[in-house]
Protein backbone atom coordinates (compact mmCIF):
# COMPACT_ATOMS: atom_id res chain seq x y z
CA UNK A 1 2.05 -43.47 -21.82
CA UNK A 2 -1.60 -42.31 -22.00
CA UNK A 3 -2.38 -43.21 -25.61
CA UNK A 4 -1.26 -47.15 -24.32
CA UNK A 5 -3.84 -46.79 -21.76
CA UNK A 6 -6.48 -45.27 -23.96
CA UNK A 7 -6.03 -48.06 -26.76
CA UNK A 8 -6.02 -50.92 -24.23
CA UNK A 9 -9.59 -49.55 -22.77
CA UNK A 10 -11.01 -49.26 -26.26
CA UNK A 11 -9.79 -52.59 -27.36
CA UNK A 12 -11.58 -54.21 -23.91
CA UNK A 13 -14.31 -51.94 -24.98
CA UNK A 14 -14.90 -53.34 -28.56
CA UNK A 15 -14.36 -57.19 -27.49
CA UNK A 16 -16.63 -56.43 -24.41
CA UNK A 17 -19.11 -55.02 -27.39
CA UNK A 18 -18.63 -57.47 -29.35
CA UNK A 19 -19.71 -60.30 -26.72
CA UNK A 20 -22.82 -58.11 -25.88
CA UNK A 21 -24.15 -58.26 -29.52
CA UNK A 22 -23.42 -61.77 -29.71
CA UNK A 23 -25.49 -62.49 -26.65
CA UNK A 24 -28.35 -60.61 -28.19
CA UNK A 25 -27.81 -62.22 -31.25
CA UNK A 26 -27.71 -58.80 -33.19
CA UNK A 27 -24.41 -58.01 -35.92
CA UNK A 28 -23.62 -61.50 -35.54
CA UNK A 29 -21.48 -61.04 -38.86
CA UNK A 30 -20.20 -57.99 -37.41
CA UNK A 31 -19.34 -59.00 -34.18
CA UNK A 32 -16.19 -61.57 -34.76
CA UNK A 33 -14.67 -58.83 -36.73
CA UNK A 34 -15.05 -56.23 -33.95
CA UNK A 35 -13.48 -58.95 -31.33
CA UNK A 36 -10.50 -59.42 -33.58
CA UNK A 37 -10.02 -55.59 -33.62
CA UNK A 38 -10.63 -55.23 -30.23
CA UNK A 39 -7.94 -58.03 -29.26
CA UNK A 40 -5.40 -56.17 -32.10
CA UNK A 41 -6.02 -52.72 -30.77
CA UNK A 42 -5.78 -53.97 -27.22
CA UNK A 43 -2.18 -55.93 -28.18
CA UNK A 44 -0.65 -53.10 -30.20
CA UNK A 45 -1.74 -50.35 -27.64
CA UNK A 46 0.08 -52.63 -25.02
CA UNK A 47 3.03 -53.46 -26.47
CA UNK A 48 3.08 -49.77 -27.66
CA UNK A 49 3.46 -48.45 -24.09
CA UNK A 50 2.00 -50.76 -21.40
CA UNK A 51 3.85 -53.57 -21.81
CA UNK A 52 7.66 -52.09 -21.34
CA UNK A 53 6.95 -48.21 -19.91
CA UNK A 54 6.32 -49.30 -16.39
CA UNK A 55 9.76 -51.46 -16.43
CA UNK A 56 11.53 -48.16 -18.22
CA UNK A 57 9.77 -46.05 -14.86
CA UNK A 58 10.69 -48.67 -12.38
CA UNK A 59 14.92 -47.93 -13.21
CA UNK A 60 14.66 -44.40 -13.52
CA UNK A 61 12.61 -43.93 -10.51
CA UNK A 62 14.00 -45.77 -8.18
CA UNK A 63 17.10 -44.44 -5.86
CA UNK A 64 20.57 -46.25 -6.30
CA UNK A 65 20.34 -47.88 -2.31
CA UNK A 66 17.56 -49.08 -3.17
CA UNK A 67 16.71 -50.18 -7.17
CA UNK A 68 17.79 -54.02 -6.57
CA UNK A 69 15.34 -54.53 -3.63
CA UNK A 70 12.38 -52.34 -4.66
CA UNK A 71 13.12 -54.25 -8.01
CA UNK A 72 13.19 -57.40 -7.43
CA UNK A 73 9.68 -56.62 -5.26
CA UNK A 74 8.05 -54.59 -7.97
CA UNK A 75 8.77 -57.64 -10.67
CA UNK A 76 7.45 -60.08 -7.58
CA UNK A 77 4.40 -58.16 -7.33
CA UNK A 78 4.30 -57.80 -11.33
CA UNK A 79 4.03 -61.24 -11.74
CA UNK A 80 2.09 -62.78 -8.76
CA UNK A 81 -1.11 -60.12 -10.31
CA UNK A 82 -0.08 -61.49 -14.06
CA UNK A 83 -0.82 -64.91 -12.37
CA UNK A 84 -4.13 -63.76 -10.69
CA UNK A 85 -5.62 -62.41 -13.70
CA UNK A 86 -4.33 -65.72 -15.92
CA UNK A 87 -5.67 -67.68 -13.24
CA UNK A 88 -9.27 -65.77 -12.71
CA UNK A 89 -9.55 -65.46 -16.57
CA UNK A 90 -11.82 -68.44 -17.27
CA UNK A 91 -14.16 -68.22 -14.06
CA UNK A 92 -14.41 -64.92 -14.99
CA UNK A 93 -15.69 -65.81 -18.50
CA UNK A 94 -17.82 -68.16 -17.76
CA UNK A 95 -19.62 -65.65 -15.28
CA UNK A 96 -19.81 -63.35 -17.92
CA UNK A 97 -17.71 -62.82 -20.86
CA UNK A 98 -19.23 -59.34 -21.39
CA UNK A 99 -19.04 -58.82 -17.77
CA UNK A 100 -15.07 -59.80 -17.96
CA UNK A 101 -13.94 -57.69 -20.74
CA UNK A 102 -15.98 -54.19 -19.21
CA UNK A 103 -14.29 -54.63 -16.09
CA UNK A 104 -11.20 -54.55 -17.92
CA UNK A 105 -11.95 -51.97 -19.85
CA UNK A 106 -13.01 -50.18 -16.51
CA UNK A 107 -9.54 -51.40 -14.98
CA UNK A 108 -7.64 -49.63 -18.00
CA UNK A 109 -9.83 -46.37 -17.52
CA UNK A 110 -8.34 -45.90 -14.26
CA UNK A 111 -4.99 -46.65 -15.34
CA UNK A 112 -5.83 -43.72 -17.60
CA UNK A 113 -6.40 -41.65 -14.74
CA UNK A 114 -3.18 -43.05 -12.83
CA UNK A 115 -0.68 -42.19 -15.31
CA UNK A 116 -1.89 -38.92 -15.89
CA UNK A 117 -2.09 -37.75 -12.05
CA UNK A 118 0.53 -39.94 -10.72
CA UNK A 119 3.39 -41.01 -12.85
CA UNK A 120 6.19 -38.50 -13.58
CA UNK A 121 7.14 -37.17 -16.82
CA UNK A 122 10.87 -38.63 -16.96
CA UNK A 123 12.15 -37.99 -20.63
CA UNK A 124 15.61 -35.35 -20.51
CA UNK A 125 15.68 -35.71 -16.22
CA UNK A 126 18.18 -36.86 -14.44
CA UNK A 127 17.83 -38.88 -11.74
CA UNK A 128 18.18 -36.30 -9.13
CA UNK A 129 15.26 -34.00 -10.84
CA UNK A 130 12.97 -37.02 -10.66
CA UNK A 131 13.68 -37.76 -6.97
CA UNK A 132 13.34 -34.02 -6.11
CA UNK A 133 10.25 -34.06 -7.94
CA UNK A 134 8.84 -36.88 -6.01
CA UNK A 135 9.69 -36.00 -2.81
CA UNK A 136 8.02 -32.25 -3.41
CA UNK A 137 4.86 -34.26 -4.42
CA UNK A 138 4.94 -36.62 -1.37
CA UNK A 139 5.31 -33.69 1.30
CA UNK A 140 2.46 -31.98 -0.45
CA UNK A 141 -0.09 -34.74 0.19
């Protein structure tokens, strides 16, 4: 789950890099080639891990009573941000494609931070173990 998270920051990283040197007008011969990597390393660490773990986490997290409803809310939410971001994309590029691309890479640090603090391990537990887990955690806080 981490390494997704760590390869989508460094491939916002590179194409954010890549649109600096190009508005310095430095590497310009380097700087497509770093974009494309960028965008590949960004697409392979997401389908890797980003792209289907949080669907995996949502069934095996979720109790019986309530899986369809917190479901069908999590996959509402899901795609009402995919539509934000879609939406915001171009404005945010013409602002500043540099500017866009950091703040992503930003965004994907603290998803970085997220799964490691937050999300449970749930490989070999059963349901039960991951609910007992989670409700120690939450009368901790």
């Amino acid at each position: 789950k981490q390494l997704s998270a760590v390869g989508t920051c460094i491939g916002c990283f590179l194409a954010a890099l890549s649109f600096f040197l190009q508005d310095i007008h430095k590497w310009k011969e380097v700087s497509p080639i770093l974009a494309l990597v960028g965008v590949l390393v960004y697409v392979g660490s997401y389908s890797l891990g980003m792209g289907a773990i949080p669907w995996v986490i949502m069934s095996e997290i979720f109790p019986i009573n309530v899986k369809g409803s917190a479901g069908s809310l999590v996959t509402l939410v899901n795609w009402l941000c995919s539509w934000i971001i879609s939406y915001a994309f171009n404005f945010l590029m013409t602002w500043s494609s540099t500017g866009t691309f950091i703040g992503f890479a930003v965004t994907c640090g603290f998803t970085i931070l997220f799964v490691a603090k937050l999300v449970p391990e749930t490989k070999g537990r059963t349901l039960e173990e991951i609910q007992a887990s989670l409700n120690s955690n939450s009368t901790k806080r």
